[in-house]
C-alpha atoms as a PDB file:
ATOM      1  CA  UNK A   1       0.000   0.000   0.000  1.00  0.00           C
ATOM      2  CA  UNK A   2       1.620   3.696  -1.032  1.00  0.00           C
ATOM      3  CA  UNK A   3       0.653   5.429   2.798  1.00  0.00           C
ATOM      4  CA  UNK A   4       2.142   9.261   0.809  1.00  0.00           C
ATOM      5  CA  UNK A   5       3.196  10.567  -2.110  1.00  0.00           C
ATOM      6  CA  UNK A   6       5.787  13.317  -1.295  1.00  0.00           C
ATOM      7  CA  UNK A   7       7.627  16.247  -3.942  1.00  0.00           C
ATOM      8  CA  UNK A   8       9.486  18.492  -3.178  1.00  0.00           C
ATOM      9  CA  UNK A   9      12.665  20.607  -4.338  1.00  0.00           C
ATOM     10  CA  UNK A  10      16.385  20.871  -3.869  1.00  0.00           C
ATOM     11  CA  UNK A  11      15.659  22.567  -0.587  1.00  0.00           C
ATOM     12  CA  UNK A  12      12.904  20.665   1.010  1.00  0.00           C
ATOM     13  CA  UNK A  13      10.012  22.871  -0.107  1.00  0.00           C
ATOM     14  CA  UNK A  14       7.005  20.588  -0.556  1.00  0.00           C
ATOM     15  CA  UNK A  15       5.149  21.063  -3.893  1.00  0.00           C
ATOM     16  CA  UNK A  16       2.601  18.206  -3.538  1.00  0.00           C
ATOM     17  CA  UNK A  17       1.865  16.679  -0.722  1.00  0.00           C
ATOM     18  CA  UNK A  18      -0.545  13.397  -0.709  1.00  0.00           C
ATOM     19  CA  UNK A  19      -1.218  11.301   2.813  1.00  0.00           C
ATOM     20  CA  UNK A  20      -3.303   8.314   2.402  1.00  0.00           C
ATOM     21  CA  UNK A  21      -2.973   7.236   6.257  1.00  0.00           C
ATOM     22  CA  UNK A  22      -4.410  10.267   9.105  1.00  0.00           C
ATOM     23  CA  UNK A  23      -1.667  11.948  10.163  1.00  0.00           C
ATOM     24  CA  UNK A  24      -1.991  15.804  11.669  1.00  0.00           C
ATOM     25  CA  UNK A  25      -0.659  18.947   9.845  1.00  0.00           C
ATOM     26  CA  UNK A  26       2.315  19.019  12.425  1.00  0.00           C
ATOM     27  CA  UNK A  27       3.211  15.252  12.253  1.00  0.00           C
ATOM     28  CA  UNK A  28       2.938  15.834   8.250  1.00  0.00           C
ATOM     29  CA  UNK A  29       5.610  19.106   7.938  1.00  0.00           C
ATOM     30  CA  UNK A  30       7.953  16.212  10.016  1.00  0.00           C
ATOM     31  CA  UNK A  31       7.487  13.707   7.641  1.00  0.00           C
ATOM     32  CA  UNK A  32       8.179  15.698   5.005  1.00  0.00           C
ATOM     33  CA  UNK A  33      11.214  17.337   6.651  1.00  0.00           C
ATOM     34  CA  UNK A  34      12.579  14.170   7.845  1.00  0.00           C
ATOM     35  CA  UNK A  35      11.608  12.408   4.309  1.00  0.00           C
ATOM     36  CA  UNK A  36      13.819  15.215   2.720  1.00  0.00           C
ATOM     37  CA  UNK A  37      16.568  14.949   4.533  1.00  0.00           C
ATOM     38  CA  UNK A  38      17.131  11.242   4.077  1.00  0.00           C
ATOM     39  CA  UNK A  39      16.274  11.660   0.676  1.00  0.00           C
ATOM     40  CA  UNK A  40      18.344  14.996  -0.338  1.00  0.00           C
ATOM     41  CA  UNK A  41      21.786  13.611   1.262  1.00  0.00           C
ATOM     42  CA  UNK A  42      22.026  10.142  -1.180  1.00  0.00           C
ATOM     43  CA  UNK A  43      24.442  10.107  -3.682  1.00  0.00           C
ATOM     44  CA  UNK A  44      23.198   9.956  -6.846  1.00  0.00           C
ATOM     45  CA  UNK A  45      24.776   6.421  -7.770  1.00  0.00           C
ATOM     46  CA  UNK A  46      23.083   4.734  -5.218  1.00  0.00           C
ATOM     47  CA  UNK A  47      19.705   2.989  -5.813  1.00  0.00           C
ATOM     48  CA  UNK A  48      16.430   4.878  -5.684  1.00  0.00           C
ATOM     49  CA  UNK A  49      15.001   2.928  -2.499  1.00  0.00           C
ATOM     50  CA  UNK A  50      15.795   3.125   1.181  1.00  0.00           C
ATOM     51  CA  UNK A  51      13.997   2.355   4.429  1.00  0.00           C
ATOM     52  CA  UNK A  52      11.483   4.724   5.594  1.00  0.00           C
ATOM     53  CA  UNK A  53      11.997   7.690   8.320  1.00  0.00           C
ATOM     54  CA  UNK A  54      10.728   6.488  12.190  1.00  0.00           C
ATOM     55  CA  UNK A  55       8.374   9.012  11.659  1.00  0.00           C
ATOM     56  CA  UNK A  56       6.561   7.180   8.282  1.00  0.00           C
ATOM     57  CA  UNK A  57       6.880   3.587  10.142  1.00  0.00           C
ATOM     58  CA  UNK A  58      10.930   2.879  10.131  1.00  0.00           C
ATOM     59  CA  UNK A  59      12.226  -0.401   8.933  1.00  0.00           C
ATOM     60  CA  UNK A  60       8.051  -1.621   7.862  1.00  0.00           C
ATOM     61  CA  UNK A  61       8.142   1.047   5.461  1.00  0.00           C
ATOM     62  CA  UNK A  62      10.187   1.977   2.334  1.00  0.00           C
ATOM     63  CA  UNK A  63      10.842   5.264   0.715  1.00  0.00           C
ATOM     64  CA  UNK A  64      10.972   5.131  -2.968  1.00  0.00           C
ATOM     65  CA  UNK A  65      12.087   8.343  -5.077  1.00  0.00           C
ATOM     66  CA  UNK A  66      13.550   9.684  -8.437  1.00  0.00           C
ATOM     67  CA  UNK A  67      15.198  12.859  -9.142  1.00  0.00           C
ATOM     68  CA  UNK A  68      14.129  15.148 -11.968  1.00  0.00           C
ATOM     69  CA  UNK A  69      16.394  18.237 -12.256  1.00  0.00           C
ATOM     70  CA  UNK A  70      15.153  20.376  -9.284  1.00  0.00           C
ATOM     71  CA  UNK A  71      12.595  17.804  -7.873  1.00  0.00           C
ATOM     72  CA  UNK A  72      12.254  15.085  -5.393  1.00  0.00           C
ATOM     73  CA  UNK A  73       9.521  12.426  -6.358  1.00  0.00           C
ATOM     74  CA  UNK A  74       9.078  10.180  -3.355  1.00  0.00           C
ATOM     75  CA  UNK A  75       6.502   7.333  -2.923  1.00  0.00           C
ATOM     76  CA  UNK A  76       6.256   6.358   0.920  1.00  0.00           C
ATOM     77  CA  UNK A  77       5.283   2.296   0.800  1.00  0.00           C
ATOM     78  CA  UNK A  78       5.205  -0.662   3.110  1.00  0.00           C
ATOM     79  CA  UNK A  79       6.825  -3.607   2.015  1.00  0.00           C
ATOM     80  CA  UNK A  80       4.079  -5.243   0.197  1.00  0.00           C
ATOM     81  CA  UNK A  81       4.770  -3.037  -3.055  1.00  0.00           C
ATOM     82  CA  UNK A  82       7.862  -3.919  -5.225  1.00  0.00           C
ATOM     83  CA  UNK A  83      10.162  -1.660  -5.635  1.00  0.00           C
ATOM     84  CA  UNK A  84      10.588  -1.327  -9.102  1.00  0.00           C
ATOM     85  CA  UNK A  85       7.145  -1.040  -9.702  1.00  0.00           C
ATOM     86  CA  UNK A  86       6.665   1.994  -7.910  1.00  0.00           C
ATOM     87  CA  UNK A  87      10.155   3.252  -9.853  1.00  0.00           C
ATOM     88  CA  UNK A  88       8.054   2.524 -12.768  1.00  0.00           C
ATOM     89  CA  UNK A  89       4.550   4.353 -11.262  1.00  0.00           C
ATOM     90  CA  UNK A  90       6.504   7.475 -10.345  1.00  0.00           C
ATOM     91  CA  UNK A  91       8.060   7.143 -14.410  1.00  0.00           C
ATOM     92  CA  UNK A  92       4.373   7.007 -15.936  1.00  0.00           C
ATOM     93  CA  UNK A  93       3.569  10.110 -13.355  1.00  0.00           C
ATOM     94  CA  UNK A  94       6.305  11.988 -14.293  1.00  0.00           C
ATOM     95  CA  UNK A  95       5.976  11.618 -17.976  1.00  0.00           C
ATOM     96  CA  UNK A  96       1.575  12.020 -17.481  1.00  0.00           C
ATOM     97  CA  UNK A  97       2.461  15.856 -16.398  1.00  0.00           C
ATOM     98  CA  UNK A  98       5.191  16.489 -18.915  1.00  0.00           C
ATOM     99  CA  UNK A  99       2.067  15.660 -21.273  1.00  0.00           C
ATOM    100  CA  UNK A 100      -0.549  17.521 -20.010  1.00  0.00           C
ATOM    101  CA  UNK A 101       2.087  20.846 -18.720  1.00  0.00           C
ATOM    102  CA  UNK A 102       4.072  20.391 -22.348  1.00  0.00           C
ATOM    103  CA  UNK A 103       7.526  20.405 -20.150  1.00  0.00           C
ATOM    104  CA  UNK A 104       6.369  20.239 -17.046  1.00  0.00           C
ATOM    105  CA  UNK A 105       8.176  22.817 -14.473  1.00  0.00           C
ATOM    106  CA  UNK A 106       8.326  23.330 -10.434  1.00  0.00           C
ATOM    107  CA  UNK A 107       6.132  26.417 -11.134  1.00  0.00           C
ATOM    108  CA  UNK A 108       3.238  24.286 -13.320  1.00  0.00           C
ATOM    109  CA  UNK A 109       3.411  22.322  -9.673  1.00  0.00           C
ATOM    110  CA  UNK A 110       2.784  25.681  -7.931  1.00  0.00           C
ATOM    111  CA  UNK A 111       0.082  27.489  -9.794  1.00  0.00           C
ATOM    112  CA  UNK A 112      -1.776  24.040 -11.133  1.00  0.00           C
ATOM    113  CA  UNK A 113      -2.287  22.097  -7.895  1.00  0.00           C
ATOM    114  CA  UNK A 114      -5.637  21.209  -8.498  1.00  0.00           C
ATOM    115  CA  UNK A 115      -4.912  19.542 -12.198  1.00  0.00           C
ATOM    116  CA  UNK A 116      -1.680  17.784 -10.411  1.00  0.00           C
ATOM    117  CA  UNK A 117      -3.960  16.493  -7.854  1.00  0.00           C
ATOM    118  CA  UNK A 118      -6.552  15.442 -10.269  1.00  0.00           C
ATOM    119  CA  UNK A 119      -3.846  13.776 -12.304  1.00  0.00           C
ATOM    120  CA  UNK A 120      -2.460  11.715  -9.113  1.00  0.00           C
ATOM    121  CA  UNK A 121      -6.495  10.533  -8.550  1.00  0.00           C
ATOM    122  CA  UNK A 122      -6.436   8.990 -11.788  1.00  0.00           C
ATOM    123  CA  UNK A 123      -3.647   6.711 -10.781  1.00  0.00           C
ATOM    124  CA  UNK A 124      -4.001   6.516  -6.784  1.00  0.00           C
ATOM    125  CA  UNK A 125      -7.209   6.452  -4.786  1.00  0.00           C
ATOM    126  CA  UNK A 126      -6.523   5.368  -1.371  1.00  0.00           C
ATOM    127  CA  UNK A 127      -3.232   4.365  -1.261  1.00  0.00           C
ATOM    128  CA  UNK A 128      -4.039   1.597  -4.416  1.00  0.00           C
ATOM    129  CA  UNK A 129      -2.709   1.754  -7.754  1.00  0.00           C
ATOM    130  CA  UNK A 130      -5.907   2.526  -9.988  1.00  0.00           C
ATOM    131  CA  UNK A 131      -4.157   3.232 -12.982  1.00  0.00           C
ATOM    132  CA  UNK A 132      -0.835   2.682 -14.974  1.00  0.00           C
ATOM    133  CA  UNK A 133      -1.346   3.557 -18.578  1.00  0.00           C
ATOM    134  CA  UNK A 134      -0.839   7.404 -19.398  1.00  0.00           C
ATOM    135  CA  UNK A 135      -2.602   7.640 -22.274  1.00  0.00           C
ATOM    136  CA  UNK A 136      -6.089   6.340 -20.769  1.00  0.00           C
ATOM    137  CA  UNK A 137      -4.818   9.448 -17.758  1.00  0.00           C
ATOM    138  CA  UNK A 138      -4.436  12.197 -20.293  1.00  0.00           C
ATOM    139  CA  UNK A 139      -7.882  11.192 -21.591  1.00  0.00           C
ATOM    140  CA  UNK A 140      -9.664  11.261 -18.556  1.00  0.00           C
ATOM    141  CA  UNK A 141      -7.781  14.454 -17.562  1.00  0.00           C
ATOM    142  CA  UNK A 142      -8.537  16.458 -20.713  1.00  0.00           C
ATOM    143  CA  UNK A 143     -12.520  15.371 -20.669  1.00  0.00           C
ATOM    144  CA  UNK A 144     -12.387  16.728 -16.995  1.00  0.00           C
ATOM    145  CA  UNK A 145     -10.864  20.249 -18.279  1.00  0.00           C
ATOM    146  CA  UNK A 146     -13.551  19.987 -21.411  1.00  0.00           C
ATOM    147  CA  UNK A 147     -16.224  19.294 -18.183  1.00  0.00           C
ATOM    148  CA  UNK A 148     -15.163  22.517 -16.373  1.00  0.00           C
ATOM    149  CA  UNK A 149     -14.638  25.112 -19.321  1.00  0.00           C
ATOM    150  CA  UNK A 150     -18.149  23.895 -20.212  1.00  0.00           C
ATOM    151  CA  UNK A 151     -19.538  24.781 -16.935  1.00  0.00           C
ATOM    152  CA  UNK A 152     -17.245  28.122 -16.643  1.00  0.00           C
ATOM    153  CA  UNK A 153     -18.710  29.381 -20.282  1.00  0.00           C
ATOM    154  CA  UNK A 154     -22.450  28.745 -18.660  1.00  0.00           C
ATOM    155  CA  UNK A 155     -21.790  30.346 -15.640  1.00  0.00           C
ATOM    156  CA  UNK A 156     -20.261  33.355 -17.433  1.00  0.00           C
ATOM    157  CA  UNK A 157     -23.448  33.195 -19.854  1.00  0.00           C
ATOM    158  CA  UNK A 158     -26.129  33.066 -17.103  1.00  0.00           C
ATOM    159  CA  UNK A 159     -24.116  35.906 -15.181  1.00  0.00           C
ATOM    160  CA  UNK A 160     -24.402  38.136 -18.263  1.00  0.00           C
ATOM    161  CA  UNK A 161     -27.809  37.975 -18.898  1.00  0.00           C
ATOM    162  CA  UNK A 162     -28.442  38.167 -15.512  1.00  0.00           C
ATOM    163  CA  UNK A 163     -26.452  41.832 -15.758  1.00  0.00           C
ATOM    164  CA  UNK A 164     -28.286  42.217 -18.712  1.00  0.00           C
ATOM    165  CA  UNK A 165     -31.916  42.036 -17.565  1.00  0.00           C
ATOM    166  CA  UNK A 166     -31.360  43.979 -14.221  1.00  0.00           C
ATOM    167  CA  UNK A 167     -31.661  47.551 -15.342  1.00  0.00           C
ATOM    168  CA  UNK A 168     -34.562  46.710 -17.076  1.00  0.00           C
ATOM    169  CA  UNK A 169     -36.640  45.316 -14.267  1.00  0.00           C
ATOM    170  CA  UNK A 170     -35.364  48.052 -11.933  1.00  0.00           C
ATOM    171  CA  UNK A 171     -37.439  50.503 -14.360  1.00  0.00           C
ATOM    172  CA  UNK A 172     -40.044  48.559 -14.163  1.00  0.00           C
ATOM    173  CA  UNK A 173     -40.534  48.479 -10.687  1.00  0.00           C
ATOM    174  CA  UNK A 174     -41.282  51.675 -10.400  1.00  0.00           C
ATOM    175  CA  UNK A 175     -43.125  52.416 -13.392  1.00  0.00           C
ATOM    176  CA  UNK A 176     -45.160  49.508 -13.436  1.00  0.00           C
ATOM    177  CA  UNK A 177     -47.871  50.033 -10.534  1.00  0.00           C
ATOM    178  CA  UNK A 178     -51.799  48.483  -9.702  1.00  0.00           C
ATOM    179  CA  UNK A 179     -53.310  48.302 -12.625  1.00  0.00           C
ATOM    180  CA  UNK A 180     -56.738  50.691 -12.150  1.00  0.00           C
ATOM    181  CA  UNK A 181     -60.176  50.522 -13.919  1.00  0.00           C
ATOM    182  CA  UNK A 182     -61.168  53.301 -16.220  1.00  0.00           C
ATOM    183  CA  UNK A 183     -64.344  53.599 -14.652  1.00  0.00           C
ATOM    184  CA  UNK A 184     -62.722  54.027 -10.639  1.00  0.00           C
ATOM    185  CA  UNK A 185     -60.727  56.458 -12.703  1.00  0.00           C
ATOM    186  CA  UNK A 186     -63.959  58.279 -14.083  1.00  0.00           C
ATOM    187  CA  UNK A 187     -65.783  57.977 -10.783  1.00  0.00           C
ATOM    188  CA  UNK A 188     -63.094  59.576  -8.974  1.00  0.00           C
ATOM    189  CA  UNK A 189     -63.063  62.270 -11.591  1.00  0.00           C
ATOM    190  CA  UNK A 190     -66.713  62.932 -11.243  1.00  0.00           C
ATOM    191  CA  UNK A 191     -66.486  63.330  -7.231  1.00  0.00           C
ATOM    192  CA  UNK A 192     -63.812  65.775  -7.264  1.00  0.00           C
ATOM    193  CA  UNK A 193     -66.008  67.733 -10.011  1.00  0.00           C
ATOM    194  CA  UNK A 194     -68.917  67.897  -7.580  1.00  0.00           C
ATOM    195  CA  UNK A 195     -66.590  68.976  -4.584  1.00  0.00           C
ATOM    196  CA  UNK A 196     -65.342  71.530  -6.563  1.00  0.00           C
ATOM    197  CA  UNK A 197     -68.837  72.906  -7.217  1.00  0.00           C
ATOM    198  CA  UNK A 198     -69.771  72.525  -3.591  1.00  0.00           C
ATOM    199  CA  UNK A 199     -66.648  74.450  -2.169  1.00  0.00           C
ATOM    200  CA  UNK A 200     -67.483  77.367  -5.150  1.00  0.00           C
ATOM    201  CA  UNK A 201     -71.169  77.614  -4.262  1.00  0.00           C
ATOM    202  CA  UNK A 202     -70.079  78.171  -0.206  1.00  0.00           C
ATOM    203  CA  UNK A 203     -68.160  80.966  -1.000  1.00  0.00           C
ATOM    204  CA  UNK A 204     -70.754  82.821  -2.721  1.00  0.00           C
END
């Protein structure tokens, strides 16, 4: 089982961070510390697997990374995952955002979080492996972005004809009163006509 799913760059900043076991915010910044600095001080001809920090489980657990340029990729396991598959998970990851980022970057990791997360659902849910083939991921993803510009354009759409029937039914609110009969209208007319006269024929 993968218990988290760590990245983070030369110096230990966390980009994505991805717990499938319930830790607390506190014990998860020590992971990741402690994660990094076991990671960050291997030589790079050593292999890509080591046991895991006391933190993430000790000796039960294994840490397995790959370094891209500035970035740590690190899969936190137990030992019922082979090694070299998860060498070869983190691969298909890896080249999945390079796909959908064209090159990916550290910064495509810091302004895209949500499509990085959404990417790492299609191939983890709950600390299983769901999915391993990155074309069927880069499908999934783009009809997800194809979902949400749909919905944005509608939104936009129903907030602009909301703006654009407004001012109209402001004026007529105010214009627009109780209907009244022409005859009340006449009546009304024909009192004040005979008030008139009364008020005229006192004074004389």
């Amino acid at each position: 089982m993968i218990k988290a799913i760590l990245i983070f760059n030369n110096h230990g900043k966390p980009r994505l961070s991805k717990f499938y076991e319930r830790y607390c915010e506190d014990m998860q910044q020590q992971i990741i510390r402690e994660t990094f600095h076991l990671v960050s001080k291997r030589d790079e001809n050593v292999c890509n697997f080591l046991e895991g920090g006391m933190l993430i489980g000790g000796a039960d657990n294994k840490l397995i990374y790959r370094h891209y340029a500035t970035l740590y990729f690190v899969f936190c396991v137990d030992s019922s995952e082979s090694e070299l598959g998860i060498l070869d998970l983190i691969q298909v990851f890896v080249e999945t955002l390079d796909k959908c980022f064209e090159n990916v970057c550290e910064l495509d990791l810091i302004f895209h979080v949500d499509k990085v997360h959404n990417i790492l659902a299609e191939m983890v849910m709950g600390g299983m492996v769901l999915e391993t083939n990155m074309n069927e991921i880069v499908t999934q993803i783009d009809a997800q972005s194809k979902m949400e510009k749909s919905e944005t354009a509608s939104t936009a759409a129903r907030a602009h004809r909301g703006i654009r029937a407004g001012p109209a039914q402001r004026r007529v609110g105010p214009v627009c009163g109780p209907r009244v009969s022409p005859y009340l209208l006449f009546q009304g007319q024909h009192r004040t006509w005979h008030w008139n006269r009364w008020l005229l024929h006192r004074r004389r």
